[in-house]
Each structure stands twice: as structure tokens, then as C-alpha cells.
C-alpha atoms as a PDB file:
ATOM      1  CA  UNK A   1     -32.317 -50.146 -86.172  1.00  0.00           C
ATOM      2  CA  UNK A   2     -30.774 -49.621 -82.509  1.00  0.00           C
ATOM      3  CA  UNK A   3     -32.363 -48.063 -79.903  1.00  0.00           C
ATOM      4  CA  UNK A   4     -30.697 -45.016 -78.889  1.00  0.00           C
ATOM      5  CA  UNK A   5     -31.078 -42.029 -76.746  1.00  0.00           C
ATOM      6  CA  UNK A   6     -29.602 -38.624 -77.850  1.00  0.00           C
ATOM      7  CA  UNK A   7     -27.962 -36.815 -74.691  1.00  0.00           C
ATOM      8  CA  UNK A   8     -29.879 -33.303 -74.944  1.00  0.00           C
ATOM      9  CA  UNK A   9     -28.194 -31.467 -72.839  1.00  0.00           C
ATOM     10  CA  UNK A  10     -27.068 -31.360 -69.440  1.00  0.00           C
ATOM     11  CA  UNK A  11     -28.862 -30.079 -66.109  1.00  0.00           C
ATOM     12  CA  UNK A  12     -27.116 -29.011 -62.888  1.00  0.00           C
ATOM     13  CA  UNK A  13     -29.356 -30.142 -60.067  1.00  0.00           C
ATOM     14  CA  UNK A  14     -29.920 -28.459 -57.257  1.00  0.00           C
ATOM     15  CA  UNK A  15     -29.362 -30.904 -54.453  1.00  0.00           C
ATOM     16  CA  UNK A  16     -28.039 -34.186 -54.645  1.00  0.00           C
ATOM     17  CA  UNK A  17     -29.679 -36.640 -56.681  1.00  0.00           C
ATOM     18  CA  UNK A  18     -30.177 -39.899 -53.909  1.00  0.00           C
ATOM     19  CA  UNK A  19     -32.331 -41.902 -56.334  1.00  0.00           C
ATOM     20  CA  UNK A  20     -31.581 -44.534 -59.111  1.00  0.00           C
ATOM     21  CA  UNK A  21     -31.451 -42.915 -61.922  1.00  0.00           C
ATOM     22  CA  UNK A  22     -29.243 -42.041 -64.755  1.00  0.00           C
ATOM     23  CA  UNK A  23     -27.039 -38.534 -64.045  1.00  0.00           C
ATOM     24  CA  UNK A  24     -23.379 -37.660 -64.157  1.00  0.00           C
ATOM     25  CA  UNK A  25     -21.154 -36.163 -61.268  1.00  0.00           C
ATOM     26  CA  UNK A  26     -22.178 -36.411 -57.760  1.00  0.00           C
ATOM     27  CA  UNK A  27     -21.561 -39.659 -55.781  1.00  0.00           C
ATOM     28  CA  UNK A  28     -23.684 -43.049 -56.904  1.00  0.00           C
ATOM     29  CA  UNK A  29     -26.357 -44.453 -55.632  1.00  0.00           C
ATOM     30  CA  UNK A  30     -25.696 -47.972 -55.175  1.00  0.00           C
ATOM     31  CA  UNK A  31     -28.127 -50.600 -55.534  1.00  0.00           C
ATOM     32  CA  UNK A  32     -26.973 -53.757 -53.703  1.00  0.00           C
ATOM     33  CA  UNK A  33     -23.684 -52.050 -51.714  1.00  0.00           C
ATOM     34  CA  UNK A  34     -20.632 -50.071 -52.464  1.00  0.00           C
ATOM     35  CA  UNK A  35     -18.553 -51.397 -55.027  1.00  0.00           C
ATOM     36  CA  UNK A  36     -15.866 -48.515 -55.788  1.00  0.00           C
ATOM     37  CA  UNK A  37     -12.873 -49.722 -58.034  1.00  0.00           C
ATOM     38  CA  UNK A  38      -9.666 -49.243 -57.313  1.00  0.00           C
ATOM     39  CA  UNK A  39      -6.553 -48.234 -59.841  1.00  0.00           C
ATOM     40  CA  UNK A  40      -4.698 -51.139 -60.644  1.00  0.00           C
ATOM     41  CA  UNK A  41      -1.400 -49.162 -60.437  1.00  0.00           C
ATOM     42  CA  UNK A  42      -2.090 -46.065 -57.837  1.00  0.00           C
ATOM     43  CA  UNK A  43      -4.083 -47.974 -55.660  1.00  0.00           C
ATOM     44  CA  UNK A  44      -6.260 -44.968 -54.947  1.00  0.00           C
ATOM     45  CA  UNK A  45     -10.035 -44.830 -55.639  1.00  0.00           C
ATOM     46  CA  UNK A  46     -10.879 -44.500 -59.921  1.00  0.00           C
ATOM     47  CA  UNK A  47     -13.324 -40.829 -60.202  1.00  0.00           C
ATOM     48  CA  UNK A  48     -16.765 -41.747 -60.500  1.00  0.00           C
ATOM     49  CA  UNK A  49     -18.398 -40.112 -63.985  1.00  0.00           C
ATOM     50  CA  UNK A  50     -21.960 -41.455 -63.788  1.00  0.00           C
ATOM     51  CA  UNK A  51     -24.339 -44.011 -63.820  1.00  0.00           C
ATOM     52  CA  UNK A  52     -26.655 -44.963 -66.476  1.00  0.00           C
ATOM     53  CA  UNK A  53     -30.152 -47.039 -66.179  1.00  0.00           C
ATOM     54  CA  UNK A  54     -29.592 -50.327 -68.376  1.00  0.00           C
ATOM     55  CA  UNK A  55     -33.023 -50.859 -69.024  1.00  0.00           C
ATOM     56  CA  UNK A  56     -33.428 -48.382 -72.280  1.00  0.00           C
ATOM     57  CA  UNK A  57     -30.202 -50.781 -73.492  1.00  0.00           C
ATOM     58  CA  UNK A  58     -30.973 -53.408 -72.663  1.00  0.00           C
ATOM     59  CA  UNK A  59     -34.410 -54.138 -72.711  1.00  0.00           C
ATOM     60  CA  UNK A  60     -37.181 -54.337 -70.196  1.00  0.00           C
ATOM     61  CA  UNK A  61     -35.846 -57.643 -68.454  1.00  0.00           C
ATOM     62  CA  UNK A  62     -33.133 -55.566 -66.946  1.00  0.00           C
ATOM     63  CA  UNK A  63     -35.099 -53.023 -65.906  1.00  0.00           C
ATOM     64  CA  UNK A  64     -34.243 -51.994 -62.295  1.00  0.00           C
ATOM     65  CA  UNK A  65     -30.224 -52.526 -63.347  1.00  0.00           C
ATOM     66  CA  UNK A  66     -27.440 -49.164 -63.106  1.00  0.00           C
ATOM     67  CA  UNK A  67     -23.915 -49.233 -64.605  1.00  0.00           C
ATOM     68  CA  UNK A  68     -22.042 -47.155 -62.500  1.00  0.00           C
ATOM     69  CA  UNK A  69     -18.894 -45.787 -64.756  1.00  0.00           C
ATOM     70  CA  UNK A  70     -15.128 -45.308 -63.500  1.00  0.00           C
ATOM     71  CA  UNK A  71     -12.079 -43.967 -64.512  1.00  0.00           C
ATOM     72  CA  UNK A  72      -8.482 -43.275 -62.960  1.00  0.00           C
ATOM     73  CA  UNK A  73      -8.301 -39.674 -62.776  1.00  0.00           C
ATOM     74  CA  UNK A  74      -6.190 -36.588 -61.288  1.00  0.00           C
ATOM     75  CA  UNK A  75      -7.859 -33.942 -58.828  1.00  0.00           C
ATOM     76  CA  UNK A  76      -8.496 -30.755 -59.591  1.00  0.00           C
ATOM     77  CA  UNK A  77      -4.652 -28.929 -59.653  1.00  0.00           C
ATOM     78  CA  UNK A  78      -3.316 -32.371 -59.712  1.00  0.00           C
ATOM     79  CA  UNK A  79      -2.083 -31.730 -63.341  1.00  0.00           C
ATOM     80  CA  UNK A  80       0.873 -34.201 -63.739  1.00  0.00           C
ATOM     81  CA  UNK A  81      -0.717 -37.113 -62.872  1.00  0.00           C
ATOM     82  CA  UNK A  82      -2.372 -38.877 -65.696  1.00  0.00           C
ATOM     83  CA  UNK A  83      -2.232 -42.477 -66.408  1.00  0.00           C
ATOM     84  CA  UNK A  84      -2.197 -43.734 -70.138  1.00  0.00           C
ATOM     85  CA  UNK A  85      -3.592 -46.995 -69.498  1.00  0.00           C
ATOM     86  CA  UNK A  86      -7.100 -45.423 -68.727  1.00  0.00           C
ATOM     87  CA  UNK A  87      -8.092 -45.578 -72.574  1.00  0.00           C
ATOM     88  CA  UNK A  88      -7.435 -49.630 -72.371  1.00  0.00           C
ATOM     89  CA  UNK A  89     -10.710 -51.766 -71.562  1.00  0.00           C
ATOM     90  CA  UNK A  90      -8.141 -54.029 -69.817  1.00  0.00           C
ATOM     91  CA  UNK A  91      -5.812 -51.644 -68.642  1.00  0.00           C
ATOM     92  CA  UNK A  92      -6.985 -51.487 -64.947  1.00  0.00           C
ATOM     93  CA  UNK A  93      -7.983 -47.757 -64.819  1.00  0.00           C
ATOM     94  CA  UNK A  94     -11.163 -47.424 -65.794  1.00  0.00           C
ATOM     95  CA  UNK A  95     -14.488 -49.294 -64.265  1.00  0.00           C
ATOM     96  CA  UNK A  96     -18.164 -50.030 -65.120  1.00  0.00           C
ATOM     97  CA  UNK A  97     -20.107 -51.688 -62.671  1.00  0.00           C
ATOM     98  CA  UNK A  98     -22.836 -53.332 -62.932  1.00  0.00           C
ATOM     99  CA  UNK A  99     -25.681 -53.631 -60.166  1.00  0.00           C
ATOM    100  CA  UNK A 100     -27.473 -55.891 -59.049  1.00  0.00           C
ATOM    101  CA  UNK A 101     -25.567 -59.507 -60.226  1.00  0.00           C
ATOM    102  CA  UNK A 102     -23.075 -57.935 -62.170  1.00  0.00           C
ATOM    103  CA  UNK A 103     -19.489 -58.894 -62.614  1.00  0.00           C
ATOM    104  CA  UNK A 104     -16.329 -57.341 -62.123  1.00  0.00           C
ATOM    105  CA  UNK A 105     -12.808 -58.899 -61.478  1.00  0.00           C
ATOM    106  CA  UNK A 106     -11.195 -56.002 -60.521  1.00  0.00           C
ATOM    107  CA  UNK A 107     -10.249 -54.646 -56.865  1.00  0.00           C
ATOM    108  CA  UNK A 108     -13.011 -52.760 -55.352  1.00  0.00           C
ATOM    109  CA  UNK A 109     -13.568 -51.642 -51.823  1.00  0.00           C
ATOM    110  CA  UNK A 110     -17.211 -50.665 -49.866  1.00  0.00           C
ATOM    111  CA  UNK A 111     -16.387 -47.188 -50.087  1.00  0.00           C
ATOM    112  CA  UNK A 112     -20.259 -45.894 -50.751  1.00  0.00           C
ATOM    113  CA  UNK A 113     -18.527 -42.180 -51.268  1.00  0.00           C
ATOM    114  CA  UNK A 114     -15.210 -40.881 -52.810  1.00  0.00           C
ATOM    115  CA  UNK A 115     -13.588 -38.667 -55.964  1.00  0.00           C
ATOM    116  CA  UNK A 116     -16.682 -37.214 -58.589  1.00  0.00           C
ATOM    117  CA  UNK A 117     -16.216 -35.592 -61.440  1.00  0.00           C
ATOM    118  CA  UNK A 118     -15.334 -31.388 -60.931  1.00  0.00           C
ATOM    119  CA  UNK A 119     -16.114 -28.318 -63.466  1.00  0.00           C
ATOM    120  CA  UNK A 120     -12.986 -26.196 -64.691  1.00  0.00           C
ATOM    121  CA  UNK A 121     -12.598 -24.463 -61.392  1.00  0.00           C
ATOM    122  CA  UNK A 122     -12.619 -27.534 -59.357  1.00  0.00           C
ATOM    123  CA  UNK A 123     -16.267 -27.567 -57.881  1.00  0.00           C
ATOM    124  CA  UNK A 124     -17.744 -30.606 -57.419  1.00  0.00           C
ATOM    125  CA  UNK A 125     -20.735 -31.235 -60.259  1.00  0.00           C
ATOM    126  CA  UNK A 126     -23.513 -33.082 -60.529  1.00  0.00           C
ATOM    127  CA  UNK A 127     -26.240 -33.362 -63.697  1.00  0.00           C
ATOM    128  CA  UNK A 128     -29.190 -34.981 -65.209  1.00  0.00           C
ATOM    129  CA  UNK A 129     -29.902 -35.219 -68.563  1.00  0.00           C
ATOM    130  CA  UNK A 130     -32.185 -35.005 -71.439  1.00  0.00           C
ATOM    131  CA  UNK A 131     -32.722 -37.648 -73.706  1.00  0.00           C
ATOM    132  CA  UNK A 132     -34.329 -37.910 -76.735  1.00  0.00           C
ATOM    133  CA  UNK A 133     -34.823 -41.619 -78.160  1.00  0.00           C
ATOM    134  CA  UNK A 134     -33.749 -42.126 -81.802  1.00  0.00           C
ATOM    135  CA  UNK A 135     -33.038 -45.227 -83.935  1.00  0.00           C
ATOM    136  CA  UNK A 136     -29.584 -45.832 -85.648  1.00  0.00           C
ATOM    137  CA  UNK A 137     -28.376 -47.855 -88.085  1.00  0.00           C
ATOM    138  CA  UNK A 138     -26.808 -51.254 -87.112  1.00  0.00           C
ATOM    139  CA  UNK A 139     -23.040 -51.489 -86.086  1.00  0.00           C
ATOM    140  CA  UNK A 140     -20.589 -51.816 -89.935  1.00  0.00           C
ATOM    141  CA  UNK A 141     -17.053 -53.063 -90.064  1.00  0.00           C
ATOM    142  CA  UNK A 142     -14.662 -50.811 -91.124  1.00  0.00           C
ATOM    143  CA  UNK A 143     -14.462 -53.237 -94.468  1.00  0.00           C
ATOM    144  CA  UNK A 144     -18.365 -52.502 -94.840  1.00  0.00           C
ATOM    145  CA  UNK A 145     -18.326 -48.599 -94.300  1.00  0.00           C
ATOM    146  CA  UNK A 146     -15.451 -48.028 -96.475  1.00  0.00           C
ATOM    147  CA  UNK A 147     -17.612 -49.673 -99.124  1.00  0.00           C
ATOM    148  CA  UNK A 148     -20.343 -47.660 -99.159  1.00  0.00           C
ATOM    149  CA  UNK A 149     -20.199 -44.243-101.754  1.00  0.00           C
ATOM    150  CA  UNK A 150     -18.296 -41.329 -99.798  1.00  0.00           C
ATOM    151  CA  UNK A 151     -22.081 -39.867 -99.448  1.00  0.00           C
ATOM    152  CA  UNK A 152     -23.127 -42.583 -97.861  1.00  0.00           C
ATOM    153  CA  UNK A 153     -20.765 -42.920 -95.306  1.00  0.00           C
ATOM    154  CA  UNK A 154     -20.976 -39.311 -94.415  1.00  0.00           C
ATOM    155  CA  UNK A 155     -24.588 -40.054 -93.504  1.00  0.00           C
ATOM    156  CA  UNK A 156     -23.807 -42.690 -91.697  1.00  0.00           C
ATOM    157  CA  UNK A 157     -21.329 -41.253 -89.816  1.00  0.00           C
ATOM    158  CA  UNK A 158     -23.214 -38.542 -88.985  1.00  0.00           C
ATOM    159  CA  UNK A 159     -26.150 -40.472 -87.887  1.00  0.00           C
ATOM    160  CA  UNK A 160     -24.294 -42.488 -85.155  1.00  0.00           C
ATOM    161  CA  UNK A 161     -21.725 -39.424 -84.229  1.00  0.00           C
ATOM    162  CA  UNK A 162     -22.569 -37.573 -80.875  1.00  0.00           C
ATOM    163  CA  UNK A 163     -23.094 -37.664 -77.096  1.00  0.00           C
ATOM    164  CA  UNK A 164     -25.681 -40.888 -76.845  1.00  0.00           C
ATOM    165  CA  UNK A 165     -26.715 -43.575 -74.385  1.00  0.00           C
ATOM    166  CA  UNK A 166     -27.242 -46.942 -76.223  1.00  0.00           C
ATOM    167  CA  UNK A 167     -26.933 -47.200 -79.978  1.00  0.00           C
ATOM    168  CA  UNK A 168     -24.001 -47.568 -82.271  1.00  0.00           C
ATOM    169  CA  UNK A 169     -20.603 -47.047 -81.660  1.00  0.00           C
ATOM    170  CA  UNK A 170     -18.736 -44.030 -84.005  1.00  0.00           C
ATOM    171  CA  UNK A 171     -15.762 -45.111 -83.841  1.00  0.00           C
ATOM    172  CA  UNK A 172     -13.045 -43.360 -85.603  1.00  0.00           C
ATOM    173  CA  UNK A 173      -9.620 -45.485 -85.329  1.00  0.00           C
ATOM    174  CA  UNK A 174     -11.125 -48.831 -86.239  1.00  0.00           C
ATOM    175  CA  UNK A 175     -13.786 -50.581 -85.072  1.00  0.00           C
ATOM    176  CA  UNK A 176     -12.387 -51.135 -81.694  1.00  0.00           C
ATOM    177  CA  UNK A 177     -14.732 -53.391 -80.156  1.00  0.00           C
ATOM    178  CA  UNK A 178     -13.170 -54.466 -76.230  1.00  0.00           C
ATOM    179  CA  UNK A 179     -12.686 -58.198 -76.227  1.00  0.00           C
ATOM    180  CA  UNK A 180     -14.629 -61.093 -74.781  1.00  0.00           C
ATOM    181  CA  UNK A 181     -18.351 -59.564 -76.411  1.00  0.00           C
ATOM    182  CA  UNK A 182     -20.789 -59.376 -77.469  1.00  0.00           C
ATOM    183  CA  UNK A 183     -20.931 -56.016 -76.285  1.00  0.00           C
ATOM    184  CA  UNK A 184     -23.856 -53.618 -76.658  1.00  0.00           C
ATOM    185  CA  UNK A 185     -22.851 -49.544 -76.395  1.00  0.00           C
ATOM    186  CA  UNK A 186     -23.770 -48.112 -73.231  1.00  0.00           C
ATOM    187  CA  UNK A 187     -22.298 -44.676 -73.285  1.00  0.00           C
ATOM    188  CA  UNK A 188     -20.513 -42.164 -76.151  1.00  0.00           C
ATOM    189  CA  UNK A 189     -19.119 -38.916 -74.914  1.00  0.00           C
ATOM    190  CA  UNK A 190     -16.618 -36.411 -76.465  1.00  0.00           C
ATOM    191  CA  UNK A 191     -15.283 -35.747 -73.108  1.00  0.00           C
ATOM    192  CA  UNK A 192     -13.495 -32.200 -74.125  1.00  0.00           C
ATOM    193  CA  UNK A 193     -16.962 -31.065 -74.967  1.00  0.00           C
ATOM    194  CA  UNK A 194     -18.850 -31.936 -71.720  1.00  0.00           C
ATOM    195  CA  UNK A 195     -20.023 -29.275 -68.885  1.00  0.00           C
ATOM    196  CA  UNK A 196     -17.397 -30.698 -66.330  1.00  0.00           C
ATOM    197  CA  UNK A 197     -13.616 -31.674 -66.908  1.00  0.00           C
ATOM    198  CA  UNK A 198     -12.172 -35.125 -67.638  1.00  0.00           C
ATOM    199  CA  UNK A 199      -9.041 -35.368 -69.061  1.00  0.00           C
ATOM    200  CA  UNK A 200      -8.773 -38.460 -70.857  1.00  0.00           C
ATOM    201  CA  UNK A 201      -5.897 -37.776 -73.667  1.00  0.00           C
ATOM    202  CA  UNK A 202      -5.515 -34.973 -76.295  1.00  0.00           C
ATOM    203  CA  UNK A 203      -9.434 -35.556 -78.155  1.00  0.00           C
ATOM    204  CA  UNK A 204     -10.586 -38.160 -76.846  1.00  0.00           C
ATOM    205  CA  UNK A 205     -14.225 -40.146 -77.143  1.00  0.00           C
ATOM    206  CA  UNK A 206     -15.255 -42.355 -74.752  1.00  0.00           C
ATOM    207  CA  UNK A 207     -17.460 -45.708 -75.234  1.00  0.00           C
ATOM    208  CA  UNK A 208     -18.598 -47.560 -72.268  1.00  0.00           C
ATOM    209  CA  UNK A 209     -19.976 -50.736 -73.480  1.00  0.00           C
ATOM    210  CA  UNK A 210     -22.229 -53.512 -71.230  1.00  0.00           C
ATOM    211  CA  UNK A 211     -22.728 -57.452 -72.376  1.00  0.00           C
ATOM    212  CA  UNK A 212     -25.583 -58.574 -73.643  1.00  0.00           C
ATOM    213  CA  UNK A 213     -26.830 -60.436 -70.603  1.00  0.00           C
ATOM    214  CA  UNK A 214     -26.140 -57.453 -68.628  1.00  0.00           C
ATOM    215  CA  UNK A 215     -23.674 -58.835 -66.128  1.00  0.00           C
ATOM    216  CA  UNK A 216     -20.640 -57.100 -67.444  1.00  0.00           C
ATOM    217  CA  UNK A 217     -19.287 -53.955 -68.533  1.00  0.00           C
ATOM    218  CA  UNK A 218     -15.834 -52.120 -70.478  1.00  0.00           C
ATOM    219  CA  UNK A 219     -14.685 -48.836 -71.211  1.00  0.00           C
ATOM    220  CA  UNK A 220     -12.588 -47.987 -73.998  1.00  0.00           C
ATOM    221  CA  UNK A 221     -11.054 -44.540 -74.818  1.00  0.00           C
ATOM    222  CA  UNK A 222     -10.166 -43.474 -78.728  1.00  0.00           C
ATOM    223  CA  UNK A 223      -7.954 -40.427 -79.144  1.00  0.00           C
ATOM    224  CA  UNK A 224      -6.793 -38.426 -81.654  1.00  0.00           C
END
């Protein structure tokens, strides 16, 4: 079984959330300095989306660690900009960070502010969230799942589908895991079904993933 915590729902908070703890929106709260990554291509400052406490993923050696997740992203009435590359792991538009000792190789500056994510009318958002911990069945190949009895993979599909921190990956165009793992799922959002907007393709799902010793992390976008 993998440990996994079921995103509940969603919480606008009332003032700005200044400690380390997992949310999405508002502006992070770095641990060890301002790390904020850069487009590869625009050269402007990727949206921050959240950041997410490692130690329910990881384990309680990392304890004390935040992944602080990026993407390249328009402004609000910015609505022709929109760069494909953000659903590649490698693609140089989309960022997690990890803090403290992590280890990214793309640009960043010390910005310790810049571009959050917005709600439909353009206001700036921020949220915590409930979670509710759940086990799920261990990671299959696509060889494995289409195996099982159509019942069976229903199940399982619907066991691991949803908005989730930690746990396994539903992925639906092949199990596309980012390369250079092993990887362990950080984050799994339906991003056209969130409380704030993010435009990342036409349906997409998002999966954040971090490495196993926790010094690393990708982001991978599958859309429909």
C-alpha cells in the first residue's frame, strides 16, 4: 500500500498564510532563501501553484522539507500566451523546488515574491486544504493493468483517480513516469476542476513527482 492523502477540499484563508505549511496560491514561504525559477524561453518568472510538506511522502526523515511547485503561465487577460512545453518534465516551464538541500539545474533568481495563482476574475487566491490519509495500491505498468479483468481495473482506477498528495500516479496516456527516477508522486490535480484557474492544455492532469532521497523534483502534464 502507498501512503496517500485525499485533497478534501479547498479553504480560502483569510490572511496570508507566512508559515511552512502545505497550501496553494499566495506567495511561498521559503525555507533556506528565494529560489523562483525562471522560463527557459520567456525569461519571465514561472506562476507559483503551491507548496507541499514532503514529510507525509516521504517519510519522517524529511520532515521539516517543502516542494515549492512552478509552472510558466499567462496573467489574468493575458489569453494568447501559453507555452506548450509546460506539460514536459524537461521542457523548462515548469519547476518544483525543493528546500532545504534540494536540487535544481534550472535558472532561478532570489525573487522571495512574484506571479500566484488567480480565480476566474483575476483575484489573487490563496488556500489550505483538507486531507484525509488513505492507502493505495502500488504503482502497475500499463502491461500489468491491462491484464487484470475489466472489473478489476475499474477498481483500480478508481482507487488511485482524484486530487491527492502522495500515492499512486493515475495516469491515463501511459505510464509516463519523468526520467532519471525513482520518482515518488508528490502532487495529482485535475487542474480544470480546481477553485482557481490554471490553464495547462485542453483536460489536463497534473503530477508533480519528488526523488526518493528528496533532493529533486519534476512535473509532468497529461492532456486529453
Amino acid at each position: 500500500m502507498v501512503r496517500t492523502l485525499r485533497i478534501e477540499g479547498f479553504s480560502v484563508t483569510g490572511r496570508p498564510i507566512s508559515t511552512p505549511t502545505t497550501k496553494f496560491g499566495g506567495q511561498p514561504v521559503w525555507l533556506t532563501g528565494p529560489q523562483w525559477p525562471i522560463s527557459a524561453a520567456w525569461d519571465r518568472p514561472m506562476r507559483f501553484v503551491g507548496q507541499i510538506e514532503l514529510g507525509p511522502v516521504l517519510g519522517a526523515a524529511d520532515q521539516g522539507k517543502m516542494a515549492y511547485v512552478f509552472v510558466t503561465h499567462a496573467d489574468h487577460g493575458e489569453d494568447d500566451f501559453f507555452d506548450p512545453d509546460v506539460i514536459d518534465p524537461d521542457g523548462g516551464e515548469n519547476a518544483v523546488i525543493v528546500q532545504p538541500g534540494g536540487d535544481y539545474a534550472g535558472p532561478v533568481r532570489p525573487l522571495a515574491t512574484g506571479p500566484g495563482i488567480y480565480s476566474r476574475d483575476g483575484s489573487p487566491v490563496e488556500f489550505t486544504v483538507g486531507l484525509r490519509p488513505v492507502g493505495e495500491p502500488d504503482p502497475m505498468t500499463d502491461e500489468e493493468l491491462e491484464a487484470l479483468p475489466a472489473a478489476d481495473r475499474d477498481r483500480y482506477v478508481e482507487r488511485i483517480d482524484g486530487a491527492k498528495i502522495g500515492g499512486t500516479p493515475s495516469f491515463f496516456q501511459g505510464d509516463e513516469w519523468p526520467d532519471g527516477g525513482p520518482w515518488l508522486l508528490l502532487l495529482q490535480l485535475d487542474s480544470n476542476w480546481m477553485p482557481f484557474h490554471l490553464n495547462l492544455g485542453s483536460s489536463p492532469r497534473v503530477f508533480a513527482f519528488v526523488s526518493e532521497d528528496g533532493a529533486q523534483g519534476k512535473l509532468l502534464v497529461q492532456d486529453s
